[in-house]
C-alpha atoms as a PDB file:
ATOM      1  CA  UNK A   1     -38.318 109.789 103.039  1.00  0.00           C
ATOM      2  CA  UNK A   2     -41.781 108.973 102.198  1.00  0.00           C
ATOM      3  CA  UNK A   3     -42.273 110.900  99.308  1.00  0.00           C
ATOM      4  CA  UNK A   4     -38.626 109.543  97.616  1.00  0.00           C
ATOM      5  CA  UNK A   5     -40.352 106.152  98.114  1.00  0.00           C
ATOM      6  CA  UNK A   6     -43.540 106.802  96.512  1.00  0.00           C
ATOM      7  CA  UNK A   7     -41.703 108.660  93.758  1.00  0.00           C
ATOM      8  CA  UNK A   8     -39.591 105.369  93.206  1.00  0.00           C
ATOM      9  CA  UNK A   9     -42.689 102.955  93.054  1.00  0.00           C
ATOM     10  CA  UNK A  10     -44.566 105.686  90.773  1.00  0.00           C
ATOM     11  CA  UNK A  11     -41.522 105.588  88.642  1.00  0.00           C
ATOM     12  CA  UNK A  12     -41.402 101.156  88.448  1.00  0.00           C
ATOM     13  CA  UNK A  13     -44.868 101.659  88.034  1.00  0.00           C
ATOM     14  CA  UNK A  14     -44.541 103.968  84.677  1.00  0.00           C
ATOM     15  CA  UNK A  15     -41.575 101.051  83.836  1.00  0.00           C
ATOM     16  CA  UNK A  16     -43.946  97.639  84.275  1.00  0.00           C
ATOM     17  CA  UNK A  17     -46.446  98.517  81.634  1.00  0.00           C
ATOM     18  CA  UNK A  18     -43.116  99.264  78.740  1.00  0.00           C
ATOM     19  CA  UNK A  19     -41.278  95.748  80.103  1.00  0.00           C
ATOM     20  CA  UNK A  20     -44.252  93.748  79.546  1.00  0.00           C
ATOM     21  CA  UNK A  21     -45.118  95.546  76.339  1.00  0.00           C
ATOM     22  CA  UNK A  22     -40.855  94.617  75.354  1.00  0.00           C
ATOM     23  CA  UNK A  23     -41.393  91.113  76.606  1.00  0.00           C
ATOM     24  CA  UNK A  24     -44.690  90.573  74.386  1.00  0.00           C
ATOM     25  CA  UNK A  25     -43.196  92.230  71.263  1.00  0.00           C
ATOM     26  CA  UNK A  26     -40.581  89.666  71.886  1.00  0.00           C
ATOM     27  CA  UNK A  27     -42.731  87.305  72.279  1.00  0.00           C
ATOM     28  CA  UNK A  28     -44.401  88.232  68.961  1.00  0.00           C
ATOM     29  CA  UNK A  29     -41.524  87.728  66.792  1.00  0.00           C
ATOM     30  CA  UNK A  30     -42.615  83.843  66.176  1.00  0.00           C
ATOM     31  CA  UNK A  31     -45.062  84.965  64.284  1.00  0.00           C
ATOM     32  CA  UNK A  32     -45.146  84.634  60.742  1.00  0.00           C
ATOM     33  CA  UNK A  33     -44.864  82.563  57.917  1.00  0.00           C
ATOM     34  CA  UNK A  34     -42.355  79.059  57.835  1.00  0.00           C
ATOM     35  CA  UNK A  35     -41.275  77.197  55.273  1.00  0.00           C
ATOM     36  CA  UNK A  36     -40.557  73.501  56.440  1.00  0.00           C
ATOM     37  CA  UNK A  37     -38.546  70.874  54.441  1.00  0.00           C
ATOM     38  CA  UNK A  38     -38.822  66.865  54.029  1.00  0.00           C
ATOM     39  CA  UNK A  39     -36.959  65.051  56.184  1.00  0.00           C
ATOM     40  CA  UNK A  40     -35.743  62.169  53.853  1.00  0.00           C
ATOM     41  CA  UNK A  41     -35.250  64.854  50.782  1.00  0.00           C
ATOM     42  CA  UNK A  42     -34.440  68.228  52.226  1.00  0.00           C
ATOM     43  CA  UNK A  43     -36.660  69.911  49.803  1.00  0.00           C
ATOM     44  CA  UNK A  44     -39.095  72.320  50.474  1.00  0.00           C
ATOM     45  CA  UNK A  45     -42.530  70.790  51.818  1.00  0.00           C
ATOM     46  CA  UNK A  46     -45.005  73.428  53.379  1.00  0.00           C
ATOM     47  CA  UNK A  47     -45.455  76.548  54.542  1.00  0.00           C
ATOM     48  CA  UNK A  48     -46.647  77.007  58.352  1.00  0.00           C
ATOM     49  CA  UNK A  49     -48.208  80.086  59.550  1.00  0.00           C
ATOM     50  CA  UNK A  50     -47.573  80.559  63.048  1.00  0.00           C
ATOM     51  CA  UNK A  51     -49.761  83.444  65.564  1.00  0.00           C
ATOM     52  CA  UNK A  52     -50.790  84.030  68.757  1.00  0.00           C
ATOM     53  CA  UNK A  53     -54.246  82.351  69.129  1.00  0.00           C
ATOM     54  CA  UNK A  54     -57.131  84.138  71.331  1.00  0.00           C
ATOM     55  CA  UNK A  55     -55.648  82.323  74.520  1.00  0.00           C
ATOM     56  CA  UNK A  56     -52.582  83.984  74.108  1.00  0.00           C
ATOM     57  CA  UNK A  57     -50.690  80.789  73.159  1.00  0.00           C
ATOM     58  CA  UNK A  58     -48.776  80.740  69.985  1.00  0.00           C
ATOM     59  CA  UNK A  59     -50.237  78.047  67.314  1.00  0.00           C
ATOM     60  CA  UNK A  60     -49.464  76.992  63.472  1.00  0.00           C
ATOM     61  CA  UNK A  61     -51.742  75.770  60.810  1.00  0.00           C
ATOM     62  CA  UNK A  62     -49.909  74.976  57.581  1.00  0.00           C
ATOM     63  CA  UNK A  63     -51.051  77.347  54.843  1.00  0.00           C
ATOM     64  CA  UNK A  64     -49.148  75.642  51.818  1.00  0.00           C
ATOM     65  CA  UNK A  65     -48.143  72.393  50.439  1.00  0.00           C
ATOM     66  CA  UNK A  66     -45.867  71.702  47.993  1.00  0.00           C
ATOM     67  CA  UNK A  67     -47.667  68.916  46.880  1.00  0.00           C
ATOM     68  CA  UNK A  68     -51.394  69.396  48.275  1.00  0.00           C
ATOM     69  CA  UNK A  69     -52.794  66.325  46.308  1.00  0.00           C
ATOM     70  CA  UNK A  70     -52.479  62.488  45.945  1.00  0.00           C
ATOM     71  CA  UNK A  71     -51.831  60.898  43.088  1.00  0.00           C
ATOM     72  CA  UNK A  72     -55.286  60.017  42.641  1.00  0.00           C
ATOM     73  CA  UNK A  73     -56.140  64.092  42.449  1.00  0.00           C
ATOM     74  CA  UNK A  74     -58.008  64.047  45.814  1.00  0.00           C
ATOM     75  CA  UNK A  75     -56.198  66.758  48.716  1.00  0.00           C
ATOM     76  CA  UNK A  76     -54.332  65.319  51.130  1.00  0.00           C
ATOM     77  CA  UNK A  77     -56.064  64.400  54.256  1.00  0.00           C
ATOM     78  CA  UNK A  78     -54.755  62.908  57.602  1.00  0.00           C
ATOM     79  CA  UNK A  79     -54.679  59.520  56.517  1.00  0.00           C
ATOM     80  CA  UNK A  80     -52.034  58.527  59.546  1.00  0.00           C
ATOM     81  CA  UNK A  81     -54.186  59.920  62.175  1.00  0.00           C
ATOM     82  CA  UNK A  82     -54.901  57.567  64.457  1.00  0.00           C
ATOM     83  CA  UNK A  83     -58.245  58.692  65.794  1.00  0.00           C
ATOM     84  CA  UNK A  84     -60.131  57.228  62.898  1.00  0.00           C
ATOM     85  CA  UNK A  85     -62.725  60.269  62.838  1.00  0.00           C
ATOM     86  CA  UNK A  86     -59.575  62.660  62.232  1.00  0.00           C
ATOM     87  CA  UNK A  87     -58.428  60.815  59.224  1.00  0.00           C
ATOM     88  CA  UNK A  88     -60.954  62.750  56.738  1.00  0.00           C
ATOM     89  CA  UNK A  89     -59.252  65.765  57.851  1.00  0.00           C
ATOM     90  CA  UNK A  90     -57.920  67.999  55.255  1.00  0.00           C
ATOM     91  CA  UNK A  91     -53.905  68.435  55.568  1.00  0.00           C
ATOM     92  CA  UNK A  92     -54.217  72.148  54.330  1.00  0.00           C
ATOM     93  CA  UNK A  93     -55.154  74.314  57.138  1.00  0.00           C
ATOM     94  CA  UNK A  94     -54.641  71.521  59.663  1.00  0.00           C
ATOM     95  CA  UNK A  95     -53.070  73.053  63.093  1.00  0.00           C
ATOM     96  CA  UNK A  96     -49.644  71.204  63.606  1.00  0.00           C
ATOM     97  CA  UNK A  97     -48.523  73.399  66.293  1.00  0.00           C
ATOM     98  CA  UNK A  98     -50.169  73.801  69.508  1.00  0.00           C
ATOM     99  CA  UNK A  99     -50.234  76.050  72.875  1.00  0.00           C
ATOM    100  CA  UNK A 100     -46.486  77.392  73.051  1.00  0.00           C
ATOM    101  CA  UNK A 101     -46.001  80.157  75.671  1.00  0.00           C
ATOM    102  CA  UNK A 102     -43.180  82.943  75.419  1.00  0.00           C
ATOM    103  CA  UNK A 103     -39.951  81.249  78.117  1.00  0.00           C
ATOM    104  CA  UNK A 104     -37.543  84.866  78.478  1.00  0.00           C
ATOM    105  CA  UNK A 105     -35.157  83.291  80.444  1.00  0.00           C
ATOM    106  CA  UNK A 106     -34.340  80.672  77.391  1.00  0.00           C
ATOM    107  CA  UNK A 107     -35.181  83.339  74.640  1.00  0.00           C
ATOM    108  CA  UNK A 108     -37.540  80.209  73.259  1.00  0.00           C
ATOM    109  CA  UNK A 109     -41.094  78.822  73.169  1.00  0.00           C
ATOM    110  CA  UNK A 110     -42.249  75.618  75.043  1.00  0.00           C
ATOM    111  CA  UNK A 111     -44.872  73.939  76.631  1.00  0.00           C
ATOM    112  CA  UNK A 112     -46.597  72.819  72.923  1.00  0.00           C
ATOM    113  CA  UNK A 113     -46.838  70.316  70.820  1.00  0.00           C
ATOM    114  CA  UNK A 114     -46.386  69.724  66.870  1.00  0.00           C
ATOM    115  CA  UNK A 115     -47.982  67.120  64.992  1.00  0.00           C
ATOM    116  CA  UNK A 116     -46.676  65.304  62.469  1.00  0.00           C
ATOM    117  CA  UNK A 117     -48.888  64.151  59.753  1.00  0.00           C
ATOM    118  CA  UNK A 118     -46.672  61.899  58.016  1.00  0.00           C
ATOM    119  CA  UNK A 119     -46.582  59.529  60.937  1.00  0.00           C
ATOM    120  CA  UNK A 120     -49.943  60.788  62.719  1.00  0.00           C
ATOM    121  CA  UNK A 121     -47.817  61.153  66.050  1.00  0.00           C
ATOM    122  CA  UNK A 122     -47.958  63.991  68.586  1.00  0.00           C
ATOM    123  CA  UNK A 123     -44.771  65.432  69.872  1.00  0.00           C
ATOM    124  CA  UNK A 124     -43.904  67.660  73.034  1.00  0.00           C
ATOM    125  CA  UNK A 125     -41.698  70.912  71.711  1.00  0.00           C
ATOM    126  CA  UNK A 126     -39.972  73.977  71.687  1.00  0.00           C
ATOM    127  CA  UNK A 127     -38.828  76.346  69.408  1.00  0.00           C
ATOM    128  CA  UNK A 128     -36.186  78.845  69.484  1.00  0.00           C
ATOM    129  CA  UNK A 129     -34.490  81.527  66.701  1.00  0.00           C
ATOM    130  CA  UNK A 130     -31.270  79.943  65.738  1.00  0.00           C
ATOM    131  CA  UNK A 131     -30.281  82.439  63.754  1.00  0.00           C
ATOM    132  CA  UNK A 132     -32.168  85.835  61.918  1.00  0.00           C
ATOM    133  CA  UNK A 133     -34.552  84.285  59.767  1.00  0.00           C
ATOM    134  CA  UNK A 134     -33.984  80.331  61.405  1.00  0.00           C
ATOM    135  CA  UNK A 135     -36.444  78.871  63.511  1.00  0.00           C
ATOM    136  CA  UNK A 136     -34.776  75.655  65.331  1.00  0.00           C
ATOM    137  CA  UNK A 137     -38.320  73.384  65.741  1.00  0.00           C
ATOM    138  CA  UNK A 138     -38.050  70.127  68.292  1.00  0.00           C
ATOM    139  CA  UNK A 139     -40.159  67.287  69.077  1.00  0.00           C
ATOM    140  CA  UNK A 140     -39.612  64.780  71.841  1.00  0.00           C
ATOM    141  CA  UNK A 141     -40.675  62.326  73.873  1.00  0.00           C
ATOM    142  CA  UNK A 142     -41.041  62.513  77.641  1.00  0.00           C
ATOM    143  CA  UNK A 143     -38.341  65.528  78.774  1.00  0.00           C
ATOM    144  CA  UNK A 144     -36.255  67.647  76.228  1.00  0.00           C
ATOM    145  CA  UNK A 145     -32.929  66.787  77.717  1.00  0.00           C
ATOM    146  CA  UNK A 146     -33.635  63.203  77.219  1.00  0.00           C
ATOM    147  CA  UNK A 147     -32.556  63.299  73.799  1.00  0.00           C
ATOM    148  CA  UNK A 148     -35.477  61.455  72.440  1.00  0.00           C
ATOM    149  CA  UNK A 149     -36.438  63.635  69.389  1.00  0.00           C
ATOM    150  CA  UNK A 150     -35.699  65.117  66.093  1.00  0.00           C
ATOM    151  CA  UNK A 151     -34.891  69.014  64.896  1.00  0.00           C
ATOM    152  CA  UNK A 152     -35.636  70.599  62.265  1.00  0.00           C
ATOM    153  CA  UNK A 153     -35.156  74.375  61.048  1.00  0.00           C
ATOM    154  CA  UNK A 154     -37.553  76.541  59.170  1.00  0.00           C
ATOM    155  CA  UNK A 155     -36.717  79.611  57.215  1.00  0.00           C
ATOM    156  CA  UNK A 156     -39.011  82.541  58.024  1.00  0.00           C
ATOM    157  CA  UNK A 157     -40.548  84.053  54.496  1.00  0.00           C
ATOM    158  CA  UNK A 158     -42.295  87.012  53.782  1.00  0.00           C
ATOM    159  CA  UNK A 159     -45.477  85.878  51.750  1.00  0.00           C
ATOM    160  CA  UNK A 160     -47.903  82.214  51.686  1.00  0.00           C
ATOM    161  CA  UNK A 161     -46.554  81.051  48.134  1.00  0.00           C
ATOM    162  CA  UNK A 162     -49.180  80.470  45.766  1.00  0.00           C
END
């Protein structure tokens, strides 16, 4: 009886090391390149590169703008911040998306935040696949199921456009 015992926790322990390498290739699949979309216009805006940082939290740094200068010539910087030292901040290469951990049971990732620059405000979020090459992004205030936010979806690409 002892042995068929051991022979069963030798065997889950052969299994644990394959379900957590499943569950972090699962994980992985955020990662890549996003391209976002104005809200008012609907037209393409930036690209967001999304990875898993050296804490093991998934983060996003936008790695293309559409338009990456003012009118005046100068890059964009964030302007709306509203810490006045982050206002010199260049908008290329700013991180938007911050600390999002892998949830299994909701197939989603949570516990972040994404910044907006447009406004300078800092939203809670999650994200989630909506469909293949859909990533469903929301910000909110206080809880999600409060219904105080906005969605948006980005369309996975293959490449950083030039």
């Amino acid at each position: 009886m002892k042995q068929v015992f051991f022979a069963a926790i030798l065997g889950i322990g052969f299994l644990l090391p394959s379900l957590a390498a499943a569950q972090t290739s699962k994980a992985d699949r955020i990662s890549g390149i996003y391209l976002t979309y104005d809200d008012e216009t609907g037209k393409e805006k930036s690209q967001v590169k999304i990875h898993k940082a050296s804490n093991g939290r998934y983060v996003g740094e936008i790695v293309w703008l559409k338009e990456p200068k003012e009118t005046n010539g100068k890059e964009k910087l964030d302007k709306n911040n509203p810490e006045t030292k982050l206002q010199s901040r260049k908008i290329m290469g700013l991180q938007i998306l911050k600390d999002f951990t892998y949830d299994a049971a909701n197939d989603e990732w949570s516990g972040g935040t994404i910044y907006n620059p447009s406004s300078g405000k800092t939203y809670n979020c999650y994200m989630k696949f909506e469909s293949g090459k859909s990533l469903k992004i929301r910000g909110y205030i206080g809880k999600a199921w409060m219904g105080l936010g906005k969605t948006a979806v980005w369309t996975k690409e293959e490449t950083i456009r030039k």
